[in-house]
C-alpha atoms as a PDB file:
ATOM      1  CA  UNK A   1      -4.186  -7.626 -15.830  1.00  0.00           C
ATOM      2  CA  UNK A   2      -7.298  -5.970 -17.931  1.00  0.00           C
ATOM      3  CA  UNK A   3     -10.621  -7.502 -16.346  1.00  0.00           C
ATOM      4  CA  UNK A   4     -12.095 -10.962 -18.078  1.00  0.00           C
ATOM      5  CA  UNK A   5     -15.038  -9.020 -19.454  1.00  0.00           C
ATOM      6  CA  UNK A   6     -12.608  -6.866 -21.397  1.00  0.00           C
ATOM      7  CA  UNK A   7     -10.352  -9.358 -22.579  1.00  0.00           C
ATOM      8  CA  UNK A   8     -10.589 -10.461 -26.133  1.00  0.00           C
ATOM      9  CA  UNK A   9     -11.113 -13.823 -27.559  1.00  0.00           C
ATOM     10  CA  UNK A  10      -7.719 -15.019 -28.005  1.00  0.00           C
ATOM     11  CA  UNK A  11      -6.539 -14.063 -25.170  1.00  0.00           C
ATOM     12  CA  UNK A  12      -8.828 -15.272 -23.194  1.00  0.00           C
ATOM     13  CA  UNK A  13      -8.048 -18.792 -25.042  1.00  0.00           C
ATOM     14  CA  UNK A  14      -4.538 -18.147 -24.138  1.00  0.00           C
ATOM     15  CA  UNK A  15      -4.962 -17.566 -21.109  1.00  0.00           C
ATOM     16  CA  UNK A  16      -7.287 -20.823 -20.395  1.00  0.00           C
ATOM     17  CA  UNK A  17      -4.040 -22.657 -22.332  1.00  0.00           C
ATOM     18  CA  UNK A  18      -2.033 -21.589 -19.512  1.00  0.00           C
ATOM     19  CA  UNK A  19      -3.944 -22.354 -16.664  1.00  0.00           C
ATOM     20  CA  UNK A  20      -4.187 -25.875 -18.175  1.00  0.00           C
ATOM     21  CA  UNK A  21      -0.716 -26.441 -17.907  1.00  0.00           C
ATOM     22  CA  UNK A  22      -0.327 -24.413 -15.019  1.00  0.00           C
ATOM     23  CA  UNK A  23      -2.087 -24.627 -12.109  1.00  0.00           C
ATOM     24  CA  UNK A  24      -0.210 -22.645  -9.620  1.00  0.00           C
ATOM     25  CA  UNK A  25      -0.843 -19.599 -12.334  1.00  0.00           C
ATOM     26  CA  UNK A  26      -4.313 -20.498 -12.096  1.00  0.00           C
ATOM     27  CA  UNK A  27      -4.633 -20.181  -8.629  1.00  0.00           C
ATOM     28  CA  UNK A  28      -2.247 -16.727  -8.505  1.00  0.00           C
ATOM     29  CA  UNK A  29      -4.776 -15.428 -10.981  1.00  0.00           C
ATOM     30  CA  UNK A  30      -7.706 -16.555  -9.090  1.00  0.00           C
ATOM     31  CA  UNK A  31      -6.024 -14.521  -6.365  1.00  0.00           C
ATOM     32  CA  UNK A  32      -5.033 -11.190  -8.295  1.00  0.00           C
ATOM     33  CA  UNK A  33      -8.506 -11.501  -9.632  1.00  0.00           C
ATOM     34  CA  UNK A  34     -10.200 -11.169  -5.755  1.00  0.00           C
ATOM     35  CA  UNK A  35      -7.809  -8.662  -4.857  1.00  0.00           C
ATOM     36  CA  UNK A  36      -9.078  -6.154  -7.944  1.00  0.00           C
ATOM     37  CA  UNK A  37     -12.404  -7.104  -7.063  1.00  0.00           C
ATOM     38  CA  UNK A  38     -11.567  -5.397  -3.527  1.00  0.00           C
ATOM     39  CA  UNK A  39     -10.128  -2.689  -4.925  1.00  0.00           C
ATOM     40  CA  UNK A  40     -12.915  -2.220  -7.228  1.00  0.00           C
ATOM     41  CA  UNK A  41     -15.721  -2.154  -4.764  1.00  0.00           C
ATOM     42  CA  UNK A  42     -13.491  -0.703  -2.333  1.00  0.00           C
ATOM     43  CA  UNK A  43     -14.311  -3.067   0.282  1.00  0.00           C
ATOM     44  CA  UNK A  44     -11.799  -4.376   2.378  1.00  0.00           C
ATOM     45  CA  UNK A  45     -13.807  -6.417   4.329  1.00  0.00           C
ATOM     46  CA  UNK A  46     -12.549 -10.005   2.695  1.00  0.00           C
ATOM     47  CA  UNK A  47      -9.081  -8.819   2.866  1.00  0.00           C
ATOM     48  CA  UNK A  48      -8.264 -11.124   6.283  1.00  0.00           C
ATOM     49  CA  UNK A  49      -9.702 -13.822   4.615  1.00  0.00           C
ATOM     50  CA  UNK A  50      -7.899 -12.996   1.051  1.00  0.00           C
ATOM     51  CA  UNK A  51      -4.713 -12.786   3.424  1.00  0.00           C
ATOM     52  CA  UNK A  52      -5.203 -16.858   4.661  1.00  0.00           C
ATOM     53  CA  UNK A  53      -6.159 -18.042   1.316  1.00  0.00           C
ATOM     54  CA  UNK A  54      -2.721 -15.984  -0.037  1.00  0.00           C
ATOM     55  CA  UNK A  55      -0.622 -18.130   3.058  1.00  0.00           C
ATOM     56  CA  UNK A  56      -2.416 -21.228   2.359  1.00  0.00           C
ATOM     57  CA  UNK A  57      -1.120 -20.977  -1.506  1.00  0.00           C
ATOM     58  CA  UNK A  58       2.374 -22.468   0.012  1.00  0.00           C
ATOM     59  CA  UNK A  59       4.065 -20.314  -2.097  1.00  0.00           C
ATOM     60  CA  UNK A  60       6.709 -18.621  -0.407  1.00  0.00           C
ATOM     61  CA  UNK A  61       6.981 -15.508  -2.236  1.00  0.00           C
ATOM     62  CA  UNK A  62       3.058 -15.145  -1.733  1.00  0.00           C
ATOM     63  CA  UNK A  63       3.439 -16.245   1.959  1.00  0.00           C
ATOM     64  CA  UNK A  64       5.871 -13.225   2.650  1.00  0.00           C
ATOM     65  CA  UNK A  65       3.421 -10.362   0.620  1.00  0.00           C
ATOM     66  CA  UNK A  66       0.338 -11.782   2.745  1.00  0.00           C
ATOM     67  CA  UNK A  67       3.073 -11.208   5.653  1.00  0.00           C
ATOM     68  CA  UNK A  68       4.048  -7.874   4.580  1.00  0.00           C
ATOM     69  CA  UNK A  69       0.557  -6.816   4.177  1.00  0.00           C
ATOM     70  CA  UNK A  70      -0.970  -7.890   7.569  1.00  0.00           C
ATOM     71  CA  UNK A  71       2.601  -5.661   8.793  1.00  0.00           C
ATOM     72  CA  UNK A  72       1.008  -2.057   7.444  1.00  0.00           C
ATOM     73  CA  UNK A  73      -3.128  -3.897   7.155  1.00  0.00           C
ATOM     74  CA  UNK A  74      -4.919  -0.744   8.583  1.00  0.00           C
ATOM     75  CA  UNK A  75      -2.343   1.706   5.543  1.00  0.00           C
ATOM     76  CA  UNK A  76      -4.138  -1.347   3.379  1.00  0.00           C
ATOM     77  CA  UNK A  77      -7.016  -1.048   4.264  1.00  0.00           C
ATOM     78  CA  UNK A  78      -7.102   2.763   3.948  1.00  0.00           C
ATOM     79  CA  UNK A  79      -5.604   2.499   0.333  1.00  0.00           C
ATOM     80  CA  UNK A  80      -8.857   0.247  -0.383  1.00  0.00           C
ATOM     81  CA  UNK A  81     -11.294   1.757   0.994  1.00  0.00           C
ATOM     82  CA  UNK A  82     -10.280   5.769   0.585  1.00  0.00           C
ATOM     83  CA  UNK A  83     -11.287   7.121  -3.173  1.00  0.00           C
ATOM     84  CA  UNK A  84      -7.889   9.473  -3.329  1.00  0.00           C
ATOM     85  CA  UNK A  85      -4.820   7.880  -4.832  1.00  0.00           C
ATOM     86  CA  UNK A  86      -1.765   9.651  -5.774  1.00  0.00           C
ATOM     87  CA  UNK A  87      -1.987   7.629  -9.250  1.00  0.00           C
ATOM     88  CA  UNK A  88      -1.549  10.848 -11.450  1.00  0.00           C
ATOM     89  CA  UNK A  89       1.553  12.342  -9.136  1.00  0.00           C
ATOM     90  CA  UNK A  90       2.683   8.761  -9.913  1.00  0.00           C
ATOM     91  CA  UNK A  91       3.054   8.825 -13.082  1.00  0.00           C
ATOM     92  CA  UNK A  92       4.614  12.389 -13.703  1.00  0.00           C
ATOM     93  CA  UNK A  93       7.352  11.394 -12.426  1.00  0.00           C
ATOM     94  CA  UNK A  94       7.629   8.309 -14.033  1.00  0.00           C
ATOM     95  CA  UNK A  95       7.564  10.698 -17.211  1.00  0.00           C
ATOM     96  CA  UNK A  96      10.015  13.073 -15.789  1.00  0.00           C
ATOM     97  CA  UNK A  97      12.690  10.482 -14.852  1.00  0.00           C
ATOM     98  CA  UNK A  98      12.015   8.729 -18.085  1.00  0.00           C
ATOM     99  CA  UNK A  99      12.554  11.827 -20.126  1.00  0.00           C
ATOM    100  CA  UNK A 100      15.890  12.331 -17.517  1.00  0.00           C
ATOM    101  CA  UNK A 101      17.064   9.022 -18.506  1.00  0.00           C
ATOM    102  CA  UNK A 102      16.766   9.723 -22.047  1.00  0.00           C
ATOM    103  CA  UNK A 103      18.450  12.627 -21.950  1.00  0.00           C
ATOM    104  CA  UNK A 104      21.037  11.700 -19.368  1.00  0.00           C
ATOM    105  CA  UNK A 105      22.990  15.278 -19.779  1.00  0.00           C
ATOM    106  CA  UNK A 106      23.053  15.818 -23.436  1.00  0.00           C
ATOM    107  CA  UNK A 107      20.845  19.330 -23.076  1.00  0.00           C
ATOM    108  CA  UNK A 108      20.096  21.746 -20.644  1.00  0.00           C
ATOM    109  CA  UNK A 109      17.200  22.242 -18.202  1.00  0.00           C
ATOM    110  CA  UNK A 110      15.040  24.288 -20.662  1.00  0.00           C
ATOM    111  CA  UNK A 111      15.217  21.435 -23.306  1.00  0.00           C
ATOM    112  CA  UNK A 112      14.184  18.995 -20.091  1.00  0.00           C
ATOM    113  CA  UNK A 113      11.510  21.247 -18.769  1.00  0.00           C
ATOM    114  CA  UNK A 114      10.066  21.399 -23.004  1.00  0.00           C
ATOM    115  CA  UNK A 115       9.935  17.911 -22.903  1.00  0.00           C
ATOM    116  CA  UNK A 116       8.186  17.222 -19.802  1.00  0.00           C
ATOM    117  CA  UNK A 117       5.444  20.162 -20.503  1.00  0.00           C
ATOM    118  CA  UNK A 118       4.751  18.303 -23.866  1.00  0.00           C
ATOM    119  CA  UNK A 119       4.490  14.818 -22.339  1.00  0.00           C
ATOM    120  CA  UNK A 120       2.022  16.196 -19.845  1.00  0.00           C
ATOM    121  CA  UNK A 121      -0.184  17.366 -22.167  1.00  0.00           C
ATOM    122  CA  UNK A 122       0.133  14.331 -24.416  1.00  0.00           C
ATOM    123  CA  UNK A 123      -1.266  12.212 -21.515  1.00  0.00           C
ATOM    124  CA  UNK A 124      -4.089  14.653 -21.563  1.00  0.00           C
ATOM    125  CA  UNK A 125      -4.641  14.196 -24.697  1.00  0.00           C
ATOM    126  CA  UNK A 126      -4.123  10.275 -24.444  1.00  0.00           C
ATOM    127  CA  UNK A 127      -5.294   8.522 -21.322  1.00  0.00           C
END
């Protein structure tokens, strides 16, 4: 879901191709689209509204998030609106049970440990 301004050219087109044939993906995306925009701005102060629109979509699999949400709202509001994310905990250990699925017992723990010190500094290298 990279932002319109960064999209390129054809798939942008694509995309418009899509929501032409499709316009309950049109209306999802419109949605996502509102949601990142909250997150981006950190502003939850559209996010009751955002919640109504999401119901009114009569999708049911929407209806139930917008349901789960307003369940935990002030946790969601706070993951909005607070500047500290656990993003980069996150994904070490993504990498570490990636590299313990790959592995799945063929070496020891020092061959493990090797392989997750390198893919650490690979992302630092990477972003």
């Amino acid at each position: 879901m990279i932002a319109p301004s960064r999209r390129g050219l054809h798939a942008t087109e694509t995309l418009q191709r899509l929501f032409g044939h499709c316009p309950e993906l049109d209306r999802t995306h419109h949605l996502v689209r509102q949601f990142a925009a909250m997150l981006d701005d950190r502003d939850a102060t559209p996010l009751p509204d955002w919640l109504e629109r999401l119901t009114a979509t009569g999708f049911p699999a929407l209806a139930s998030l917008a349901n789960a949400i307003r369940e935990d709202q002030p946790a969601v509001v706070q993951g909005i609106t607070t500047p500290f994310n656990s993003g980069v905990n996150e994904g070490r250990i993504t990498d570490l049970k990636l590299q313990k699925r790959i592995m799945a017992g063929r070496a020891g723990v020092q061959l493990l440990r090797q392989r997750v010190v390198l893919m650490a500094h690979l992302r630092r290298r990477y972003p």
